[in-house]
PDB file of N, CA and C in Angstrom:
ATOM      1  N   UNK A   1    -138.817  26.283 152.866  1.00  0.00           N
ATOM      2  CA  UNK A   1    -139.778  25.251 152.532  1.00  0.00           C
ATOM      3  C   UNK A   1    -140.136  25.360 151.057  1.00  0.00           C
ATOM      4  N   UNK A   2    -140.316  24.349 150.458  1.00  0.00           N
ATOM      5  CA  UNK A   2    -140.608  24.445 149.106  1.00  0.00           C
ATOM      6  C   UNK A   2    -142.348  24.315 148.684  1.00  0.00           C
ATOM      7  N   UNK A   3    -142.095  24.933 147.921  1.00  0.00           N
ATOM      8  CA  UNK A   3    -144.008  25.345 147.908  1.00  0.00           C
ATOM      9  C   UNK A   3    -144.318  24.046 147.611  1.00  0.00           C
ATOM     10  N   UNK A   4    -144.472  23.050 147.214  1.00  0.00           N
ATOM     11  CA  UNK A   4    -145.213  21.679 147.382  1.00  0.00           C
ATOM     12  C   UNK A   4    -145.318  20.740 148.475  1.00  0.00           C
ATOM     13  N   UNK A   5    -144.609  21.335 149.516  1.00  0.00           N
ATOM     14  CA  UNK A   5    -144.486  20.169 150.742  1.00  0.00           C
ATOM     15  C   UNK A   5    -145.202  21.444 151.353  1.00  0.00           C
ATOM     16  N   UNK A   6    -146.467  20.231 152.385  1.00  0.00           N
ATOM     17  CA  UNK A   6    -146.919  20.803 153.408  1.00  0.00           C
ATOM     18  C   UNK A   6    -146.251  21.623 154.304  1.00  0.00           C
ATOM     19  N   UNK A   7    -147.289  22.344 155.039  1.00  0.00           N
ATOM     20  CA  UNK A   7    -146.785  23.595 156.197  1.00  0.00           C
ATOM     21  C   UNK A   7    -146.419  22.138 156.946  1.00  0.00           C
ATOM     22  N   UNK A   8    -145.320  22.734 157.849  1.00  0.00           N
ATOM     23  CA  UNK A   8    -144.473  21.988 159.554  1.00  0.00           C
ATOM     24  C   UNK A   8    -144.194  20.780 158.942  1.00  0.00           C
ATOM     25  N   UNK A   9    -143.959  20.308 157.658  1.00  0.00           N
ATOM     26  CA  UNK A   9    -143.007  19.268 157.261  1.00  0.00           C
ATOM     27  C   UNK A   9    -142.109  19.389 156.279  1.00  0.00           C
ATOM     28  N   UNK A  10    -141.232  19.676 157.350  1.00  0.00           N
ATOM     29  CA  UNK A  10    -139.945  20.103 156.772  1.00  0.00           C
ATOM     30  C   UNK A  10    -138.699  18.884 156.279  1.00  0.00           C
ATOM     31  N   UNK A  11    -138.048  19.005 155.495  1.00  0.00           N
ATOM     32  CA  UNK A  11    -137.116  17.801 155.396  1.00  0.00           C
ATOM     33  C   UNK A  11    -135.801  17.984 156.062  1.00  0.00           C
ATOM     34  N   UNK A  12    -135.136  17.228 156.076  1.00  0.00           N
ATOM     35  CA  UNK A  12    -133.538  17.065 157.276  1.00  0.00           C
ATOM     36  C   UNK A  12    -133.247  17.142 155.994  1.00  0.00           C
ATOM     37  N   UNK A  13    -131.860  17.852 156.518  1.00  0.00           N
ATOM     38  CA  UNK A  13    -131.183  18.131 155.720  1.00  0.00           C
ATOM     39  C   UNK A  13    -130.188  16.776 154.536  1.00  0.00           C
ATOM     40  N   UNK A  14    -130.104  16.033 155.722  1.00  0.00           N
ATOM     41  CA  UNK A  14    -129.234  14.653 154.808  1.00  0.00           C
ATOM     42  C   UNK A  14    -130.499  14.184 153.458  1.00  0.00           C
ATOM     43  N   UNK A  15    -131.671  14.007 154.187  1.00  0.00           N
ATOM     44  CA  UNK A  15    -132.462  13.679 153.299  1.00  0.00           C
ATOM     45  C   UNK A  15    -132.254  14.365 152.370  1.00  0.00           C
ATOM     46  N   UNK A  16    -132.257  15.365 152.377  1.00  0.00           N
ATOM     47  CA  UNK A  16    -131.972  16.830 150.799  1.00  0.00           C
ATOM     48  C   UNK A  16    -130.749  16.538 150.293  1.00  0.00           C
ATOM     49  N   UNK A  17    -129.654  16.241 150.757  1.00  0.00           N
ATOM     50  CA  UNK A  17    -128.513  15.812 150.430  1.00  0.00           C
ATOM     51  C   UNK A  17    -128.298  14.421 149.500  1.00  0.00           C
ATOM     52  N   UNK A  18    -129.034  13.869 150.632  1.00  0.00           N
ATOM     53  CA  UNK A  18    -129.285  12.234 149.185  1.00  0.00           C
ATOM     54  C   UNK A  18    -130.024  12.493 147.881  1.00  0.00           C
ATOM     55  N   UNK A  19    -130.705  13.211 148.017  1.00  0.00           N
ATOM     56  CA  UNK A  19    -131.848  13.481 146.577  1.00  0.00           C
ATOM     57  C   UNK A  19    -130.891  14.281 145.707  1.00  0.00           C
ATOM     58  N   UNK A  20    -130.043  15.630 145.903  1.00  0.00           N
ATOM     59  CA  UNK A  20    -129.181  15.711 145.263  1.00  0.00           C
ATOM     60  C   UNK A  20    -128.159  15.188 144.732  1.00  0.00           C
ATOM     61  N   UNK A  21    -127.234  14.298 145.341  1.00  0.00           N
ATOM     62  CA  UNK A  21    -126.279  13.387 144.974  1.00  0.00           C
ATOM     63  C   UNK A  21    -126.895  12.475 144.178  1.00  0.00           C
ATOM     64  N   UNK A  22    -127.962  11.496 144.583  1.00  0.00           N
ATOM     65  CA  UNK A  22    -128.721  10.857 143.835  1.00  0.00           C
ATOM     66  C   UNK A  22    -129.282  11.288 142.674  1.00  0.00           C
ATOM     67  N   UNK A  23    -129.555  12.357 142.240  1.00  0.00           N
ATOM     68  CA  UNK A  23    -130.162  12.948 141.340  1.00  0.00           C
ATOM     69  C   UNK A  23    -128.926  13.825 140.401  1.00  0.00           C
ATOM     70  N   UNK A  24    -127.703  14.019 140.911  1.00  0.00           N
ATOM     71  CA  UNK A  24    -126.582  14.079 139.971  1.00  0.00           C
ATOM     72  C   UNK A  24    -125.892  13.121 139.755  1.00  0.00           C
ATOM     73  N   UNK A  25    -125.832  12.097 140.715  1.00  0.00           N
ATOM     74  CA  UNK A  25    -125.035  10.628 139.789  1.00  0.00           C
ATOM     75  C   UNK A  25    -125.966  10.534 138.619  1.00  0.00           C
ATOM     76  N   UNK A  26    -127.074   9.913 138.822  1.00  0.00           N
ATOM     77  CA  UNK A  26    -128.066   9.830 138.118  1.00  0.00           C
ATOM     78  C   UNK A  26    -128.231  10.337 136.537  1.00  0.00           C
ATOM     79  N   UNK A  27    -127.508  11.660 136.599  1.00  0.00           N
ATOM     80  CA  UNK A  27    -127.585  12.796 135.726  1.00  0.00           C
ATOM     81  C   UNK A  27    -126.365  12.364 134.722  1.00  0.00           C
ATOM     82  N   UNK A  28    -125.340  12.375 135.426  1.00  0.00           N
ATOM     83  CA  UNK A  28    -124.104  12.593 135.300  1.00  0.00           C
ATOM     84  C   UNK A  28    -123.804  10.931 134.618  1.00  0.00           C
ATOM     85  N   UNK A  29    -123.988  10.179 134.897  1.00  0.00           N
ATOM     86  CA  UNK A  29    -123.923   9.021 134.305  1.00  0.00           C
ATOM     87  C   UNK A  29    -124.655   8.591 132.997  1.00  0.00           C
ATOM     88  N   UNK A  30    -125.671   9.194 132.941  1.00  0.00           N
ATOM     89  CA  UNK A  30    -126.729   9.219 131.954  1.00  0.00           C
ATOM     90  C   UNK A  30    -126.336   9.753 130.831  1.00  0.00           C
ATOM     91  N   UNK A  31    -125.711  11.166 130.995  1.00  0.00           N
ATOM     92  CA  UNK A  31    -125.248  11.774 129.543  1.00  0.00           C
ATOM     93  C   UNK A  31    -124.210  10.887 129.257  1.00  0.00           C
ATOM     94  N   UNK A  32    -122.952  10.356 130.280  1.00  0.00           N
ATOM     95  CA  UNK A  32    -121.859   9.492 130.003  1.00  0.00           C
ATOM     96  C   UNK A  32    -122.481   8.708 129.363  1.00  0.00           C
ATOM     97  N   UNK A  33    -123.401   7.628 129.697  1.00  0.00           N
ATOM     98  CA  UNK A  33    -123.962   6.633 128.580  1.00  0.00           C
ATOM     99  C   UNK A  33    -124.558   7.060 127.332  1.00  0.00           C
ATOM    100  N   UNK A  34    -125.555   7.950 127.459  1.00  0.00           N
ATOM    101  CA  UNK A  34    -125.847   8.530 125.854  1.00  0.00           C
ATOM    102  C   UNK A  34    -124.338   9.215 125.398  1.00  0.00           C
ATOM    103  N   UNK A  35    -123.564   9.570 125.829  1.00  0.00           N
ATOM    104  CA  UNK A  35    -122.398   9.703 124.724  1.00  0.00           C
ATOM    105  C   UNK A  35    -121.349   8.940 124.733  1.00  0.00           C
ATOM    106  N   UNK A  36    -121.437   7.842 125.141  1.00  0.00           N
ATOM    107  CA  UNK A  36    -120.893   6.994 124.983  1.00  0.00           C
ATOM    108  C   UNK A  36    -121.765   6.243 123.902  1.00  0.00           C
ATOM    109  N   UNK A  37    -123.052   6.079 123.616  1.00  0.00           N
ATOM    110  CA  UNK A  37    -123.964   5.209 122.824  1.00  0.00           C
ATOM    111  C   UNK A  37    -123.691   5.932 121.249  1.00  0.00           C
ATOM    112  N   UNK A  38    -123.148   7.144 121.501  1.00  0.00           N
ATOM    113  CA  UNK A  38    -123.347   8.303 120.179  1.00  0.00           C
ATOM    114  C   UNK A  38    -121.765   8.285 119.717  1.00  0.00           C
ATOM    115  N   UNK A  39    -120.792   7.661 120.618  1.00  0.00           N
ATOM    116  CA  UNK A  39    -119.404   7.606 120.245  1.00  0.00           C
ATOM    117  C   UNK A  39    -118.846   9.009 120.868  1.00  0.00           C
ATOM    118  N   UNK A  40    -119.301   9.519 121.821  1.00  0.00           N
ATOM    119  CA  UNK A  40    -118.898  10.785 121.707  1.00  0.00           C
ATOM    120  C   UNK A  40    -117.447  10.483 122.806  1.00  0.00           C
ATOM    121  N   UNK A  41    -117.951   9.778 123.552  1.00  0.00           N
ATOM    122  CA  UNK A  41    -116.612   9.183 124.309  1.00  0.00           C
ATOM    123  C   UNK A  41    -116.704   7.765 124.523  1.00  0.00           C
ATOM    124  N   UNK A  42    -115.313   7.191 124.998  1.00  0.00           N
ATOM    125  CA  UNK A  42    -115.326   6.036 124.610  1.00  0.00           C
ATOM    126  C   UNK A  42    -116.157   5.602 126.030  1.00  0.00           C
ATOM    127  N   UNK A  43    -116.371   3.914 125.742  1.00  0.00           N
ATOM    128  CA  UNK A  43    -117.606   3.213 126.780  1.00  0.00           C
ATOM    129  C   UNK A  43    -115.975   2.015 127.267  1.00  0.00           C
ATOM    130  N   UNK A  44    -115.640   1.716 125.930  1.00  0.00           N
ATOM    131  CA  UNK A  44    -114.871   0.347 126.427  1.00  0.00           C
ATOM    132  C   UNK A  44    -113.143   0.493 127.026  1.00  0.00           C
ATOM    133  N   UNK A  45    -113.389   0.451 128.012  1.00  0.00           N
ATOM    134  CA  UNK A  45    -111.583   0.113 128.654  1.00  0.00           C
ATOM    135  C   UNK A  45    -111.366  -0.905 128.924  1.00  0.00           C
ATOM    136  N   UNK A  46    -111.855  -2.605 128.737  1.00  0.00           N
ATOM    137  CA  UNK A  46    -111.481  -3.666 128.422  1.00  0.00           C
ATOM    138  C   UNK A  46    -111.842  -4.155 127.145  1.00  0.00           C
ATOM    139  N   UNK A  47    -111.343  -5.392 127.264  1.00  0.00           N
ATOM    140  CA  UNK A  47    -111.889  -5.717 126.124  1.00  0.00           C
ATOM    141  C   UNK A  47    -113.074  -6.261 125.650  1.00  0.00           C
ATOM    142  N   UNK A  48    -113.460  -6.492 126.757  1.00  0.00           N
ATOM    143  CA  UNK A  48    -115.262  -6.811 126.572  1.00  0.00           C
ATOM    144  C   UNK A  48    -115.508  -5.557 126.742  1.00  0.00           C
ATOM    145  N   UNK A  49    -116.388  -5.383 126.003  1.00  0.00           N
ATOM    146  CA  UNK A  49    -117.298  -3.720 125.744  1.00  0.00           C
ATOM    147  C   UNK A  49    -118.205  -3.786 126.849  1.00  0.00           C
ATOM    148  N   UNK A  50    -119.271  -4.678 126.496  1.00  0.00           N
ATOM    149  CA  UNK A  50    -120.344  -4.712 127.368  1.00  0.00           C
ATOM    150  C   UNK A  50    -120.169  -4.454 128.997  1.00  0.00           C
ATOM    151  N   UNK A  51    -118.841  -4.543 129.185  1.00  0.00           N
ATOM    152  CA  UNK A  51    -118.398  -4.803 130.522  1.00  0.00           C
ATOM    153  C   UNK A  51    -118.630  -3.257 131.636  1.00  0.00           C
ATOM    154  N   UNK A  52    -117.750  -2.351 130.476  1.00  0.00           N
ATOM    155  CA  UNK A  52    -118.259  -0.832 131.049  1.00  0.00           C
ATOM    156  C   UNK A  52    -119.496   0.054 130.830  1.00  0.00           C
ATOM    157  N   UNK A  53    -120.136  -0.642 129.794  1.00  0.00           N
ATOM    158  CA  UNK A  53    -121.521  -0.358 129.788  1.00  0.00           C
ATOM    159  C   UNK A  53    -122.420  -0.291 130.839  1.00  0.00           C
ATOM    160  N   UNK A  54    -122.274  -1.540 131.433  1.00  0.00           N
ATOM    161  CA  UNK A  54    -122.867  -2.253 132.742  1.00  0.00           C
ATOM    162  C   UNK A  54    -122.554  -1.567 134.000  1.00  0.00           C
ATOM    163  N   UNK A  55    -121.060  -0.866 133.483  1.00  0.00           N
ATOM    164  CA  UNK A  55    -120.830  -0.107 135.274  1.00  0.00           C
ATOM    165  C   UNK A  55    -121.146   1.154 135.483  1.00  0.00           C
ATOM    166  N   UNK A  56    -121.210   2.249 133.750  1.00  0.00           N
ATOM    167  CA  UNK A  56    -122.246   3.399 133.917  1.00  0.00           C
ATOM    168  C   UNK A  56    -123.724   3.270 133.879  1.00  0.00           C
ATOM    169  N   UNK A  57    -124.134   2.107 133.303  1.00  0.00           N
ATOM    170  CA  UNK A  57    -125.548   1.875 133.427  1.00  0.00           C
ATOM    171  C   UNK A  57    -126.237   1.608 135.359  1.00  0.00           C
ATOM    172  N   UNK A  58    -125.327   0.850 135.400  1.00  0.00           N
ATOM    173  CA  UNK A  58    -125.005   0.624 137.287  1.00  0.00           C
ATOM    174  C   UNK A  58    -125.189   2.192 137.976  1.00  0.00           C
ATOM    175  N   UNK A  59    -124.216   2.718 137.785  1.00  0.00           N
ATOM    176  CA  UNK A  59    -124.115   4.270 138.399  1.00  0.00           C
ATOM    177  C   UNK A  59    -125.187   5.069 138.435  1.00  0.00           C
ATOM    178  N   UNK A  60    -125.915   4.741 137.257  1.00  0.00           N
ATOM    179  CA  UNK A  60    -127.271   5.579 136.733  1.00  0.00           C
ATOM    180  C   UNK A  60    -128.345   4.777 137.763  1.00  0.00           C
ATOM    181  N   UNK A  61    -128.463   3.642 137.645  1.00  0.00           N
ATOM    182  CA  UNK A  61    -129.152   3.040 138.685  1.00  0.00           C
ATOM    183  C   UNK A  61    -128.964   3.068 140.386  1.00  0.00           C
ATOM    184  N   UNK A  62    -127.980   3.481 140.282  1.00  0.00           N
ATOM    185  CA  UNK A  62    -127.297   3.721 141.554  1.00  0.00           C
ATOM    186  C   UNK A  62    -127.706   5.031 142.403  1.00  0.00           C
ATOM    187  N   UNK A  63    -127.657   6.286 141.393  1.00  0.00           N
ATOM    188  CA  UNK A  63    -128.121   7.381 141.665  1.00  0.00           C
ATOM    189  C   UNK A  63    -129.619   7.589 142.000  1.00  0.00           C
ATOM    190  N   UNK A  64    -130.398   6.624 140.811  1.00  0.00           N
ATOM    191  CA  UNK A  64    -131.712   6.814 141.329  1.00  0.00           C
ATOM    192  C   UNK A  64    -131.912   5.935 142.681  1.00  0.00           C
ATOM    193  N   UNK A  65    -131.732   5.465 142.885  1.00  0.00           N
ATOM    194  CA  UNK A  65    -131.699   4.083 144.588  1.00  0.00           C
ATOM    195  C   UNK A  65    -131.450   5.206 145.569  1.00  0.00           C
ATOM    196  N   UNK A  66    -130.646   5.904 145.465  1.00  0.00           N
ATOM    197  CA  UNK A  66    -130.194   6.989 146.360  1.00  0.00           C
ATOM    198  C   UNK A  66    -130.774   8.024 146.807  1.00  0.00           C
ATOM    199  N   UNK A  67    -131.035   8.652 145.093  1.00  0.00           N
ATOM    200  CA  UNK A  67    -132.702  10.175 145.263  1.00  0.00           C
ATOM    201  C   UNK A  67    -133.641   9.349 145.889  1.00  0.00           C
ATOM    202  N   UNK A  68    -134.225   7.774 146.323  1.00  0.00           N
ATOM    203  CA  UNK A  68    -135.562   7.002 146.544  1.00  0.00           C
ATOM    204  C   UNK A  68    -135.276   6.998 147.791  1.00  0.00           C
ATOM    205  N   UNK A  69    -134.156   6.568 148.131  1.00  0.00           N
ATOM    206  CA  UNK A  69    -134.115   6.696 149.581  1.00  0.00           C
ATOM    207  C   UNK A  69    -133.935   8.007 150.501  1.00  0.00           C
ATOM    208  N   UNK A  70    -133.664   8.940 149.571  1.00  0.00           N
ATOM    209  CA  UNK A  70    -133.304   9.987 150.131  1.00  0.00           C
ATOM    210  C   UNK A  70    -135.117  10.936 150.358  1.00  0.00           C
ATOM    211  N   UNK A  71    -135.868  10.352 149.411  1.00  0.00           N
ATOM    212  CA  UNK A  71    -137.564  11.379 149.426  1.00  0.00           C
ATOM    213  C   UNK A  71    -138.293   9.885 150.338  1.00  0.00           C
ATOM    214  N   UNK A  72    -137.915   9.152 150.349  1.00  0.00           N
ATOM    215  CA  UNK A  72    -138.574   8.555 151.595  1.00  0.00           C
ATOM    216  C   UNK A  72    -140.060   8.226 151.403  1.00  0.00           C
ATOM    217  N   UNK A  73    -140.683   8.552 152.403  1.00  0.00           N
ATOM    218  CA  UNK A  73    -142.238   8.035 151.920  1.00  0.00           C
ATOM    219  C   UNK A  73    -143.378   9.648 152.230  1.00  0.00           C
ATOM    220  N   UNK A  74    -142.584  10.146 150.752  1.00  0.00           N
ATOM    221  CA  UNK A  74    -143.022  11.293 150.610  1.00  0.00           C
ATOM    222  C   UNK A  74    -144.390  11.180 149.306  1.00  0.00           C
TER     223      UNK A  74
END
């Protein structure tokens, strides 16, 4: 049990599972976009730029939707 959640409420395990995954897409997409914003790797594999911007920015949004559903109505 983690010291901030009440005694006898415990979480299921999937729930813990979504908050992690959710919380490393999340992660993991995020530095991809800041280094992609810094040039550190490339953003564009078409030729519209904006295009792959939109699908790691997506991912990042994606991850958090996931950690939200995963902590529930905590």
């Amino acid at each position: 049990m983690i010291r901030w959640q009440k005694k006898g409420k415990e979480r299921h395990p999937a729930r813990t599972w979504l908050i992690r995954a959710g919380s490393f897409i999340a992660a993991v997409s995020g530095v991809y976009l800041l280094c992609g914003i810094a040039g550190l790797v490339p953003l564009e594999t078409e030729e519209i730029v904006w295009n792959n911007l939109r699908l790691v920015a997506g991912a990042s949004i994606l991850g958090c939707l996931i950690a939200a559903v995963g902590y529930g109505n905590e």
